[in-house]
Protein backbone atom coordinates (compact mmCIF):
# COMPACT_ATOMS: atom_id res chain seq x y z
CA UNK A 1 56.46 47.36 137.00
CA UNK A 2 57.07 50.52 134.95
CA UNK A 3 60.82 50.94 133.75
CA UNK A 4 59.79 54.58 133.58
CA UNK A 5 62.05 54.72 130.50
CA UNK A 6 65.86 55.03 129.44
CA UNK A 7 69.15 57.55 129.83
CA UNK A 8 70.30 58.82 126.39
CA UNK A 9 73.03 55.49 124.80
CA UNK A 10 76.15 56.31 125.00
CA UNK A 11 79.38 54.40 124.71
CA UNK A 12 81.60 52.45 127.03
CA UNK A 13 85.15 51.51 126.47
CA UNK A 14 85.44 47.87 126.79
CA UNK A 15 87.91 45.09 126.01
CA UNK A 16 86.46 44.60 123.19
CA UNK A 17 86.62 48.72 121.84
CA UNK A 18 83.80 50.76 122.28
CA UNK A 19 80.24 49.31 122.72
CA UNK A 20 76.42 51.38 122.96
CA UNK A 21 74.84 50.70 125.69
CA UNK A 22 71.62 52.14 127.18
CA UNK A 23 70.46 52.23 131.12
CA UNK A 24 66.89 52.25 132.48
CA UNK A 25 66.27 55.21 134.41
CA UNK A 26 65.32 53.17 137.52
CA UNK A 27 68.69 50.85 137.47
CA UNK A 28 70.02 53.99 137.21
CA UNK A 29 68.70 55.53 140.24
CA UNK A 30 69.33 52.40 142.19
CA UNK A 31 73.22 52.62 141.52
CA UNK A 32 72.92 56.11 142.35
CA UNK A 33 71.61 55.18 145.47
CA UNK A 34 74.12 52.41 146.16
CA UNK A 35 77.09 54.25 145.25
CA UNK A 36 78.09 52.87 142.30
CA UNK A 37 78.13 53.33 138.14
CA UNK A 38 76.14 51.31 136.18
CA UNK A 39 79.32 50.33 133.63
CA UNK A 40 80.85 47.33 135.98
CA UNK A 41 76.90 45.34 136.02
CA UNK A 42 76.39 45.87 132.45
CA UNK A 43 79.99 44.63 131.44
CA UNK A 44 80.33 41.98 133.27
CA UNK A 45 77.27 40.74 132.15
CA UNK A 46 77.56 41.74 128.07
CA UNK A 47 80.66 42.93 126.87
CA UNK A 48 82.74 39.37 128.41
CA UNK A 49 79.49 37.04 127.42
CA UNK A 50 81.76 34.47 126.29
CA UNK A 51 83.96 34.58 129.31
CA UNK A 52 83.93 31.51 131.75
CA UNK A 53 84.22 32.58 135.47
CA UNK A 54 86.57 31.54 138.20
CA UNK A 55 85.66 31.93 141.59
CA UNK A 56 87.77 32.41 144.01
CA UNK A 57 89.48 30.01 146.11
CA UNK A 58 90.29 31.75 148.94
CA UNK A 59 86.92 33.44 149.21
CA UNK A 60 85.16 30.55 148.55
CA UNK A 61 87.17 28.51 151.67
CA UNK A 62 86.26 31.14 153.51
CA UNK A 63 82.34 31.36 152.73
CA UNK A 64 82.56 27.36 153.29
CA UNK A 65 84.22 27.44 156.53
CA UNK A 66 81.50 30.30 157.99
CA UNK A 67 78.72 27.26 158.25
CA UNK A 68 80.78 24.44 160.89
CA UNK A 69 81.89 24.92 163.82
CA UNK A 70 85.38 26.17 164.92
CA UNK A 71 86.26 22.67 166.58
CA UNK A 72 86.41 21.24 163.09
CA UNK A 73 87.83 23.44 160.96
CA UNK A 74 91.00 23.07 160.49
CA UNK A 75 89.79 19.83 159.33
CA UNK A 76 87.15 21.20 156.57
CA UNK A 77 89.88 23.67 155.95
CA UNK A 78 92.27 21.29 154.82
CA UNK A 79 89.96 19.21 151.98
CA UNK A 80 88.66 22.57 149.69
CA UNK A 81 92.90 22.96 149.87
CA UNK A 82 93.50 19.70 148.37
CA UNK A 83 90.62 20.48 145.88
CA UNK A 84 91.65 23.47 143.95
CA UNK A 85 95.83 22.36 144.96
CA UNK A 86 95.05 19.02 142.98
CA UNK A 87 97.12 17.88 140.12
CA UNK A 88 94.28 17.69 137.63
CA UNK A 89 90.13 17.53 137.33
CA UNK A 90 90.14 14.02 138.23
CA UNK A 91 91.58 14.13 141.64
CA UNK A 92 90.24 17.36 142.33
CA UNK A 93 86.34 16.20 141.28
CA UNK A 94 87.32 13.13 144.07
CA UNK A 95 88.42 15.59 146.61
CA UNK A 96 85.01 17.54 146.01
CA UNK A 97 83.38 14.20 146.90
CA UNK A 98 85.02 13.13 149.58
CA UNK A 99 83.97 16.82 151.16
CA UNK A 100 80.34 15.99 150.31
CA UNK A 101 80.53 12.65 151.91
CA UNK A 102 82.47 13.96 155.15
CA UNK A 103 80.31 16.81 156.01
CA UNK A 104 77.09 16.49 154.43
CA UNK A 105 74.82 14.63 157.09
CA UNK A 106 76.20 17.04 160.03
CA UNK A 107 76.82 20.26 158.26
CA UNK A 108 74.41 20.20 155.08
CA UNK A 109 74.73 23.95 154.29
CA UNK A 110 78.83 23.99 154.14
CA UNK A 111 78.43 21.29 151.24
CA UNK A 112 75.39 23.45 149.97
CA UNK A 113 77.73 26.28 149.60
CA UNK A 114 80.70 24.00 147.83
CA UNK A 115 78.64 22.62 145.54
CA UNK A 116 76.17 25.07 144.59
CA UNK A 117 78.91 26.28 141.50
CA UNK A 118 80.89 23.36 141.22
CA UNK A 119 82.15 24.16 137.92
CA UNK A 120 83.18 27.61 138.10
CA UNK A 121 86.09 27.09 140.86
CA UNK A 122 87.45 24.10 138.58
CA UNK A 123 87.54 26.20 135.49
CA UNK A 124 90.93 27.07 135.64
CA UNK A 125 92.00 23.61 134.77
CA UNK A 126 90.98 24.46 131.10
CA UNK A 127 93.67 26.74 131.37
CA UNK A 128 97.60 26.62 130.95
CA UNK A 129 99.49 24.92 134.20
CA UNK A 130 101.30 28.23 134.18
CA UNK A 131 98.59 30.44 135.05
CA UNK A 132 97.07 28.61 137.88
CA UNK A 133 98.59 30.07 140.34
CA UNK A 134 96.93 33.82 138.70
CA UNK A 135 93.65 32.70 138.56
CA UNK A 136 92.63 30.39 141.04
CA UNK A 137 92.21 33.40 143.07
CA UNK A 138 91.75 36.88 143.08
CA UNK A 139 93.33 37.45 146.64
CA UNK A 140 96.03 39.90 145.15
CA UNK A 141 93.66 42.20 143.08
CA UNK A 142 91.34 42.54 145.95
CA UNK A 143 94.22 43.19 148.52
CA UNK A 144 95.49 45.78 146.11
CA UNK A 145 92.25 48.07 145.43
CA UNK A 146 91.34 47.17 148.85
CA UNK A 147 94.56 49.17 150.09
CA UNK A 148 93.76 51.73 147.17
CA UNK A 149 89.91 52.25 148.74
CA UNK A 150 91.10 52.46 152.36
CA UNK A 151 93.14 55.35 151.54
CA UNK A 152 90.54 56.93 149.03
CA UNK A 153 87.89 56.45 151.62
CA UNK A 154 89.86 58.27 154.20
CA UNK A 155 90.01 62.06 152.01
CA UNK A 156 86.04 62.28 153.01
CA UNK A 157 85.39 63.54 149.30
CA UNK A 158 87.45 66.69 150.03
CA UNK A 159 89.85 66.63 147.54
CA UNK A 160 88.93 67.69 143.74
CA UNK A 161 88.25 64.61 141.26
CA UNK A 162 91.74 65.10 139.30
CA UNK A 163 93.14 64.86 142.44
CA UNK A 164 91.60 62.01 143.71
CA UNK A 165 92.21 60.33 140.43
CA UNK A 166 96.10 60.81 140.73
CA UNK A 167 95.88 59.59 144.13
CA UNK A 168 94.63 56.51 143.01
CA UNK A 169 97.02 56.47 140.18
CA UNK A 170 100.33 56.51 143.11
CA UNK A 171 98.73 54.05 145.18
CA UNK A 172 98.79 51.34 142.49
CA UNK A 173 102.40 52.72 141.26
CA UNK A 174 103.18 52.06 144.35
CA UNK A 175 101.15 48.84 144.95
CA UNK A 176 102.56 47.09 141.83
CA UNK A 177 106.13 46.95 142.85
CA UNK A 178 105.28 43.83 145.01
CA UNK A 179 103.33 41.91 142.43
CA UNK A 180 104.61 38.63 140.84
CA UNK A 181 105.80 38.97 137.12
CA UNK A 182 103.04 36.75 135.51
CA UNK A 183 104.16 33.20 134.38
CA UNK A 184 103.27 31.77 131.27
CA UNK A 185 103.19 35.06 129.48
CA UNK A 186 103.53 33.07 125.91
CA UNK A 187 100.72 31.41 126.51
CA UNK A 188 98.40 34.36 126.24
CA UNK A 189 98.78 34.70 122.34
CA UNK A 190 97.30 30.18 122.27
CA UNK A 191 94.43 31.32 124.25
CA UNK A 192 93.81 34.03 122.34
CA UNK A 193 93.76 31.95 118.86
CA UNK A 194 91.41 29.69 121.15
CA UNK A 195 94.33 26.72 121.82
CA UNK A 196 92.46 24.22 123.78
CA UNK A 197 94.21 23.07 127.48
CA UNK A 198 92.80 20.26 129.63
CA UNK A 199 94.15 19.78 132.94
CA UNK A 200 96.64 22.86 132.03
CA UNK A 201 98.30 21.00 128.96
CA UNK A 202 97.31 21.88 125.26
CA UNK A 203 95.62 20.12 123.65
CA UNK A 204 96.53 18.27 121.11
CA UNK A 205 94.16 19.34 117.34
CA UNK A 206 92.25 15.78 116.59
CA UNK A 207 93.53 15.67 112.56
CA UNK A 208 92.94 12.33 110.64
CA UNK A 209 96.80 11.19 111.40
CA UNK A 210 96.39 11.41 115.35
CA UNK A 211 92.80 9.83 115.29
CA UNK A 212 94.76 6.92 113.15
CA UNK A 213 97.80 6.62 116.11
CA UNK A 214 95.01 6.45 118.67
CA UNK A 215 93.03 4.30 116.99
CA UNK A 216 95.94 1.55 116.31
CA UNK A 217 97.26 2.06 119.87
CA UNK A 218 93.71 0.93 121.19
C-alpha cells in the first residue's frame, strides 16, 4: 500500500507546548471523509505517550450489560457497581472474579467484554482517593459536549465559523455552572512531581530508615 506521501509539518499546541507533527496524505483524506481533524488521533496517541488510560465506568456497564438478557440484569448490573465502587484493588480484583465465575459459562461474551482491558478501568486506584469520583468516569464531559454538539449540529453549517465558535464558547459558559468544584485540588502539584498512590493513599518513599521499621516489625 502506497502512503502516496505527506501534508507539509506543521505544529500542534499540546499539553506539553507546541509539537511537529506530519500527516500522510491518505489519513488525511480519510478524516476528511469522516468528518473529523487529524489532531485528536495523533495526540492521543503521541503527545500523552506516558499517560495511563481510564475507561469509563459507566460506558463500560453499559457495553457489558448489551450481551445478557434483560431478565438478568439488574443482577449483572449490580457486580461491575461493586467493582469500580470497591474500597481498594483487592476487593475490587475479587469482585471482577466473582463476575467471571457468575456469568461466564451462560453469557461468555459479557465476561469477554469485562475482561478484555482489565487494567485500564482499575487504574484510577493509582490515583489520590480524592479524585475517584473525577475519573472513574467520563459521564460529565460527554454529557457536556454532547449538549454543546446537539445544539451545534442543529445551525446546519449556516452560521459563519466565528460565530459558531462563540456559540460553542456560551454553551460551555453556560454548561459549567452545574459542574462539581474538583476535590483534591492539592493533590495535582504530588502527581505532577510523580508522588506515588496505591489504593488512593501516597505512598510512602522506601528510604533506608523505613525499610529498617519494616524490616524489625516483620
Amino acid at each position: 500500500m502506497v502512503r502516496n506521501g505527506y501534508l507539509p509539518e506543521r505544529e500542534v499546541l499540546s499539553a506539553i507546548g507546541p509539537v511537529p507533527v506530519m500527516i500522510g496524505l491518505r489519513a488525511h483524506a480519510i478524516a476528511r471523509a469522516r468528518g473529523r481533524g487529524f489532531a485528536a488521533r495523533w495526540y492521543r496517541r503521541t503527545c500523552a505517550a506516558d499517560t495511563r488510560d481510564q475507561r469509563c465506568w459507566v460506558r463500560k456497564t453499559a457495553n457489558v450489560l448489551d450481551y445478557p438478557p434483560k431478565s438478568v440484569r439488574a443482577k449483572a448490573k449490580s457486580m461491575p457497581h461493586e467493582i469500580s465502587m470497591a474500597e481498594n484493588r483487592a476487593n475490587a480484583e475479587a469482585a471482577f472474579d466473582r463476575f467471571i465465575a457468575t456469568f461466564q459459562a451462560k453469557y461468555p461474551r459479557a465476561t469477554e467484554c469485562l475482561a478484555k482491558d482489565r487494567k485500564a478501568p482499575l487504574a484510577f486506584y493509582d490515583f489520590p482517593a480524592e479524585h475517584w469520583i473525577h475519573i472513574r468516569t467520563s459521564n460529565p464531559i460527554e454529557s457536556t459536549f454532547g449538549t454543546v454538539r446537539h445544539r451545534t449540529d442543529r445551525t446546519k453549517g449556516r452560521v459563519s465559523r466565528s460565530s459558531l465558535l462563540g456559540l460553542t464558547y456560551k454553551l460551555a459558559m453556560s454548561a459549567q455552572k452545574s459542574w462539581n468544584r474538583l476535590r483534591g485540588l492539592e493533590r495535582l502539584g504530588e502527581l505532577v512531581a510523580g508522588a506515588k498512590f496505591v489504593d488512593g493513599v501516597r505512598a510512602q518513599p522506601r528510604t533506608k530508615q523505613n525499610r529498617s521499621v519494616q524490616q524489625a516489625a516483620a
